[in-house]
Protein backbone atom coordinates (compact mmCIF):
# COMPACT_ATOMS: atom_id res chain seq x y z
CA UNK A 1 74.79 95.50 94.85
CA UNK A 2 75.50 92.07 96.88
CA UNK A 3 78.44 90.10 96.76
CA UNK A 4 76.32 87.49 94.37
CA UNK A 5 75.96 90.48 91.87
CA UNK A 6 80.33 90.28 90.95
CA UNK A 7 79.52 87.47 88.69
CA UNK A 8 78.18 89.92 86.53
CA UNK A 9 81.51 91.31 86.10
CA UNK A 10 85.01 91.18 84.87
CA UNK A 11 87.07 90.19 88.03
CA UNK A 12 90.22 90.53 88.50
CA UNK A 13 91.51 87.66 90.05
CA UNK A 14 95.21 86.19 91.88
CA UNK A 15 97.92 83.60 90.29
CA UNK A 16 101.27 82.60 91.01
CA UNK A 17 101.82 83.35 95.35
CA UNK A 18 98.77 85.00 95.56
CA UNK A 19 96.20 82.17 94.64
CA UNK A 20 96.04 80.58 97.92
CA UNK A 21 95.98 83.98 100.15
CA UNK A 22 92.68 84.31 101.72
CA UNK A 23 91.26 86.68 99.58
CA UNK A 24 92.24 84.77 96.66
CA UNK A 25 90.04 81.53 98.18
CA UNK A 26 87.18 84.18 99.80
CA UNK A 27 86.76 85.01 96.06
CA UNK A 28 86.43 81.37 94.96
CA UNK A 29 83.75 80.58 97.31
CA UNK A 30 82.05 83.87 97.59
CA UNK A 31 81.45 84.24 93.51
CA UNK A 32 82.28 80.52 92.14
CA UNK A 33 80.97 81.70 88.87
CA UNK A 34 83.39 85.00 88.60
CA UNK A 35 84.19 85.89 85.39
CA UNK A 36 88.26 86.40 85.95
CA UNK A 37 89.69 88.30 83.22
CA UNK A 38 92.74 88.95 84.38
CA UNK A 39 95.25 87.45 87.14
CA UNK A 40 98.12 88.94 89.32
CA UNK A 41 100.26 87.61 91.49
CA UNK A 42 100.29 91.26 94.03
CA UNK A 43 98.06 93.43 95.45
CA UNK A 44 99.72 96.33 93.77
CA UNK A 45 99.25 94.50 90.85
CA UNK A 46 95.90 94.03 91.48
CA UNK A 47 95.31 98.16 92.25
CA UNK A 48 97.03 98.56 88.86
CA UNK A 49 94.76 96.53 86.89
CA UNK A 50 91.57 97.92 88.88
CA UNK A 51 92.83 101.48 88.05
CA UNK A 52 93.39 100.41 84.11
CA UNK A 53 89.33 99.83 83.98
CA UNK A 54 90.41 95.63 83.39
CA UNK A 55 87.59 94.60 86.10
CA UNK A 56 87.00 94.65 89.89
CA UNK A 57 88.76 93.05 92.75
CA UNK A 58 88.37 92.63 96.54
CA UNK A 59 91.62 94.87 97.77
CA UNK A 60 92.27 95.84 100.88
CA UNK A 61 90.42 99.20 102.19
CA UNK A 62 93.79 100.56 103.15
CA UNK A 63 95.04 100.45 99.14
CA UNK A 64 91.23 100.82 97.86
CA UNK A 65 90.44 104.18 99.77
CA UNK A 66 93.81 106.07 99.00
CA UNK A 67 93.03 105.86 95.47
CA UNK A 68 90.43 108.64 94.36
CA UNK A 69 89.36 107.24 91.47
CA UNK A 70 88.67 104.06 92.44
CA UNK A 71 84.75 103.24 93.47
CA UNK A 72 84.39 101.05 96.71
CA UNK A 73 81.22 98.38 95.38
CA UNK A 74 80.79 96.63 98.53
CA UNK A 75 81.32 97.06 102.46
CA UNK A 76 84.53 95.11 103.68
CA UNK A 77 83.62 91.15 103.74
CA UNK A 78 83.62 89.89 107.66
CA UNK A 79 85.30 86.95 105.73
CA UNK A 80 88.54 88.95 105.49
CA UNK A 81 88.95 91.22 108.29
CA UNK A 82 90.83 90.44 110.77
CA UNK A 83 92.88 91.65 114.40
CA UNK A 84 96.21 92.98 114.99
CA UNK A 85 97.73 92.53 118.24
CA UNK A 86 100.53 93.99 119.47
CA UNK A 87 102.70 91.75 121.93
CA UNK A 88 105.63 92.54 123.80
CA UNK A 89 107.45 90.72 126.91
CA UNK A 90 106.11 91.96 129.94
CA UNK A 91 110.04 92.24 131.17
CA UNK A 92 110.57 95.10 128.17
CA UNK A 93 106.54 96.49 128.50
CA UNK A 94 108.51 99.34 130.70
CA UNK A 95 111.52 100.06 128.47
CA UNK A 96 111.86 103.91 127.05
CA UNK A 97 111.81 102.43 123.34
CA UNK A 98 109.07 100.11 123.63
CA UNK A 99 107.20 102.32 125.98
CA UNK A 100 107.14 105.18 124.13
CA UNK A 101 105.78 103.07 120.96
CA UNK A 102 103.19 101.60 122.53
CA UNK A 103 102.28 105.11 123.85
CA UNK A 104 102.17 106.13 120.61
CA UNK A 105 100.08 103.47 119.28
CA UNK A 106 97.81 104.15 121.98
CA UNK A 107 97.40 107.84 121.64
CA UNK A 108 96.79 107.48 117.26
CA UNK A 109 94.34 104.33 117.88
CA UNK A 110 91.90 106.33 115.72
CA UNK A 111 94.13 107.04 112.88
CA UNK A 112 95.65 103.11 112.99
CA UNK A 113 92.21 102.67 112.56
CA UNK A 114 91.13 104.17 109.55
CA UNK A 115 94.64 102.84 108.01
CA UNK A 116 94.52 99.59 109.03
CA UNK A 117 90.52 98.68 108.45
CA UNK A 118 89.36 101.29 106.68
């Protein structure tokens, strides 16, 4: 399956706040000839309507893979992905509180990963 191929099906698309977030433009130039069926303004709104059998929709791996009944159709666009960075002030880099977060951040890299990009 290719990203061309979603035309071919009922897409579940984003209204209201949601139709100018990036996915909500990746879809309009990925598949200009979608076949939206239904709108939401949410993510979660989104995962709902994916779940009811409406139609597909690009959702986030981190919402898509917790769900076990839900098929993944395509790899993750390189359209949407995108970096996290973690900033601090150098001044408070060696405070206990922040220290020990970024520690922790550090030691579950791995995990983050799979949460945060699938």
């Amino acid at each position: 399956m290719s990203i061309g191929d979603l035309a071919n099906h009922a897409m579940i698309g984003f209204d209201g706040i949601m139709q100018n977030h990036r996915v909500a433009k990746w879809l309009r130039v990925a598949v200009p000839s979608a076949r939206i069926v239904n709108r939401n303004t949410s993510m979660l709104g989104t995962l709902s309507a994916v779940k009811a059998g409406i139609g597909v929709a690009a959702l986030p791996t981190t919402l898509g893979d917790a769900e076990e009944t839900l098929v993944q159709l395509l790899p993750p666009a390189e359209e949407l992905t995108r970096s996290w960075y973690l900033l601090t002030h150098p001044d408070l880099r060696k405070t206990t509180r922040i220290a020990a977060f970024v520690d922790h951040v550090l030691d579950d890299i791995p995990a983050l990963r799979t949460a945060l990009i699938g």
